[in-house]
C-alpha atoms as a PDB file:
ATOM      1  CA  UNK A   1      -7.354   7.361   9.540  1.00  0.00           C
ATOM      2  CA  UNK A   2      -6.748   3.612  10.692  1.00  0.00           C
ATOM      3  CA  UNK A   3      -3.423   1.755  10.411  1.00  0.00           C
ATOM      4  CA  UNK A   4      -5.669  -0.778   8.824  1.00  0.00           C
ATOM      5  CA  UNK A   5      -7.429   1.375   5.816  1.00  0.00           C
ATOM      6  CA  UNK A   6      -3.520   2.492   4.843  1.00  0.00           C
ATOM      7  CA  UNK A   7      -2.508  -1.030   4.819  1.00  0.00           C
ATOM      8  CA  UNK A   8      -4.826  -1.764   2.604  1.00  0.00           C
ATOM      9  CA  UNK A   9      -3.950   1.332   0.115  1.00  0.00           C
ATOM     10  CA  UNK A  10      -0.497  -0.238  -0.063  1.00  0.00           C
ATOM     11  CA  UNK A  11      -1.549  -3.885  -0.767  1.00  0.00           C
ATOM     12  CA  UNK A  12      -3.905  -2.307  -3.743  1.00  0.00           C
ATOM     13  CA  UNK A  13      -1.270  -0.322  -4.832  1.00  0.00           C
ATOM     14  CA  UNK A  14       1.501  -2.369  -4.646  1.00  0.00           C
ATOM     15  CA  UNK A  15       0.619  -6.423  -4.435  1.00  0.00           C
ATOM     16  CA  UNK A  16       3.431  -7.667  -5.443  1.00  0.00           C
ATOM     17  CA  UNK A  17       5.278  -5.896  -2.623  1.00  0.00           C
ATOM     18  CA  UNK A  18       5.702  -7.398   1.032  1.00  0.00           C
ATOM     19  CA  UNK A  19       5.360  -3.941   2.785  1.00  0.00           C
ATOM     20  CA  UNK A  20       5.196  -3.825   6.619  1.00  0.00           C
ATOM     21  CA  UNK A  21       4.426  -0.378   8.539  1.00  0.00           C
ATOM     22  CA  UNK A  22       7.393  -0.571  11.561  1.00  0.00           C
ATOM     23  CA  UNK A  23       5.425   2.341  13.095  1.00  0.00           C
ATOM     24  CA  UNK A  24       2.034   4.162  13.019  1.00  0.00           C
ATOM     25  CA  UNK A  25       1.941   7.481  14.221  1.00  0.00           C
ATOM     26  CA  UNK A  26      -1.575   9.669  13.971  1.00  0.00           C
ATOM     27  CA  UNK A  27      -1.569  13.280  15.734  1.00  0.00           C
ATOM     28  CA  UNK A  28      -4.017  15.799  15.853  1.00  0.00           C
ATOM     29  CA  UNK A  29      -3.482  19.307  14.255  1.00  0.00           C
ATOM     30  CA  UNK A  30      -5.317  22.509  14.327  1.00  0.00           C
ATOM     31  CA  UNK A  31      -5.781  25.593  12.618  1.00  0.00           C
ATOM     32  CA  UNK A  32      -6.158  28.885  12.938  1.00  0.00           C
ATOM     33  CA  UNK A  33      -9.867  30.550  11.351  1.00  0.00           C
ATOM     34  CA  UNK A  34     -10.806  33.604  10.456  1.00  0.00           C
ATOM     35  CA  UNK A  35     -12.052  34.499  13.576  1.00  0.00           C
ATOM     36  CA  UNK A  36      -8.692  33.968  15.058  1.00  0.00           C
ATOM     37  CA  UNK A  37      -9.990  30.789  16.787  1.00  0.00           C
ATOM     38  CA  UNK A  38      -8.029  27.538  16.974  1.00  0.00           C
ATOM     39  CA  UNK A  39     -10.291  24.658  15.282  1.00  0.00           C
ATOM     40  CA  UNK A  40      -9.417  21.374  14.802  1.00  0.00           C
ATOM     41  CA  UNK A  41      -7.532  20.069  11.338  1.00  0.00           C
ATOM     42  CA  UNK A  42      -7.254  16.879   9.576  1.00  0.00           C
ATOM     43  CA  UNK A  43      -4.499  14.956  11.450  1.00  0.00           C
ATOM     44  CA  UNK A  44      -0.938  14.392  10.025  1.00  0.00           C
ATOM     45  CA  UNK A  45       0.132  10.555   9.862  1.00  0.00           C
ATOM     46  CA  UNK A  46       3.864   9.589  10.360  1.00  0.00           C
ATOM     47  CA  UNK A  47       4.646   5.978   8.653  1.00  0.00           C
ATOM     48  CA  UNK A  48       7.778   3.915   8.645  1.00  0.00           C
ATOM     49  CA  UNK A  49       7.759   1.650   6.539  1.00  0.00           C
ATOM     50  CA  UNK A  50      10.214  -1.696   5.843  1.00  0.00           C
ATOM     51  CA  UNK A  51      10.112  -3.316   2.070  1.00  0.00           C
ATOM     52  CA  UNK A  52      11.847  -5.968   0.606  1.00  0.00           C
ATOM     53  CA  UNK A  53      11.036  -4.498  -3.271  1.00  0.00           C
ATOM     54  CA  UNK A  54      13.296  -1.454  -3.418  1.00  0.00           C
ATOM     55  CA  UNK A  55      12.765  -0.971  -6.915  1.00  0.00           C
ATOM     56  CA  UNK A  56       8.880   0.113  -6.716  1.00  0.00           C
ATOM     57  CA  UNK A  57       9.565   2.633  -4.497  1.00  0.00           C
ATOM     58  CA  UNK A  58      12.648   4.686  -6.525  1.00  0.00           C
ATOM     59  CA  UNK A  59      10.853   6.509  -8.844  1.00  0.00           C
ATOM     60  CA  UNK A  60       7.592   6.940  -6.772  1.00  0.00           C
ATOM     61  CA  UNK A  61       7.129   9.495  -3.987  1.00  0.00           C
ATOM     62  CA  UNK A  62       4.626   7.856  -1.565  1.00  0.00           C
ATOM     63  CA  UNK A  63       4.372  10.808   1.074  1.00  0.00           C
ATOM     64  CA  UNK A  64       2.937  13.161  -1.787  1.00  0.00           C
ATOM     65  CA  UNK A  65       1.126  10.710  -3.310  1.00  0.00           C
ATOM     66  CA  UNK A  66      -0.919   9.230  -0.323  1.00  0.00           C
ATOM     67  CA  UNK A  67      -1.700  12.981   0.480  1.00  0.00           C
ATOM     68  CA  UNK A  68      -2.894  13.959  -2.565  1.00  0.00           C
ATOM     69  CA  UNK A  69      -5.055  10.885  -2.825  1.00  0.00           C
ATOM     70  CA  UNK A  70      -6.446  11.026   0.959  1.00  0.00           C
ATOM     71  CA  UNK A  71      -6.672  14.786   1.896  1.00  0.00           C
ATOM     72  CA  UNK A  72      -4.498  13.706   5.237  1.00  0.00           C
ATOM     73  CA  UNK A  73      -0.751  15.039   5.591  1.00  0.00           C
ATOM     74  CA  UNK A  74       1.656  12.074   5.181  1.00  0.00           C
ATOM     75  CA  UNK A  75       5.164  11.413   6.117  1.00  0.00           C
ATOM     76  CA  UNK A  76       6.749   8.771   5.006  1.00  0.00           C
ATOM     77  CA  UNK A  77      10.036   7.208   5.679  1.00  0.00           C
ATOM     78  CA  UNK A  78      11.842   4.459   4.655  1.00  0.00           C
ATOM     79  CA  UNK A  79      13.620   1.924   6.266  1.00  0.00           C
END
C-alpha cells in the first residue's frame, strides 16, 4: 500500500486535522500453508505520525482501525 493512498485515508477521515506521516515503513511478510510452504502475506505497515489535534486521536485507536478497514497490519505510533 502507498504512502500516498494512507494519506489520503487520514485527510478523509480526519480534515480538520494537520496530520504529517514522520516515517513510512512497508515490509513484506509471509506465511506458512498447509503444505508447509512459505508463501507470501499481505505486508505490515509501520507509521509515525506527528499531529497538532491531540484531541481526535484520544479516544480513537488508529492502528486497529486502519487494519480492520484495509486488510493490511498497521502500527501506529504517535509522536
Amino acid at each position: 500500500m502507498k504512502q500516498e493512498f494512507v494519506e489520503k485515508i487520514f485527510s478523509t477521515l480526519f480534515p480538520d486535522s494537520k496530520i504529517e506521516i514522520l516515517s513510512y515503513t512497508v515490509l513484506d511478510r509471509k506465511q506458512l500453508n498447509e503444505k508447509n510452504e512459505w508463501v507470501k502475506d499481505s505486508p505490515a505497515i509501520f507509521i509515525v505520525l506527528s499531529f497538532t489535534d491531540s484531541n481526535v486521536f484520544e479516544d480513537f485507536y488508529l492502528t486497529e482501525y486502519l487494519s480492520n478497514l484495509t486488510g493490511f497490519e498497521f502500527n501506529i505510533s504517535k509522536m
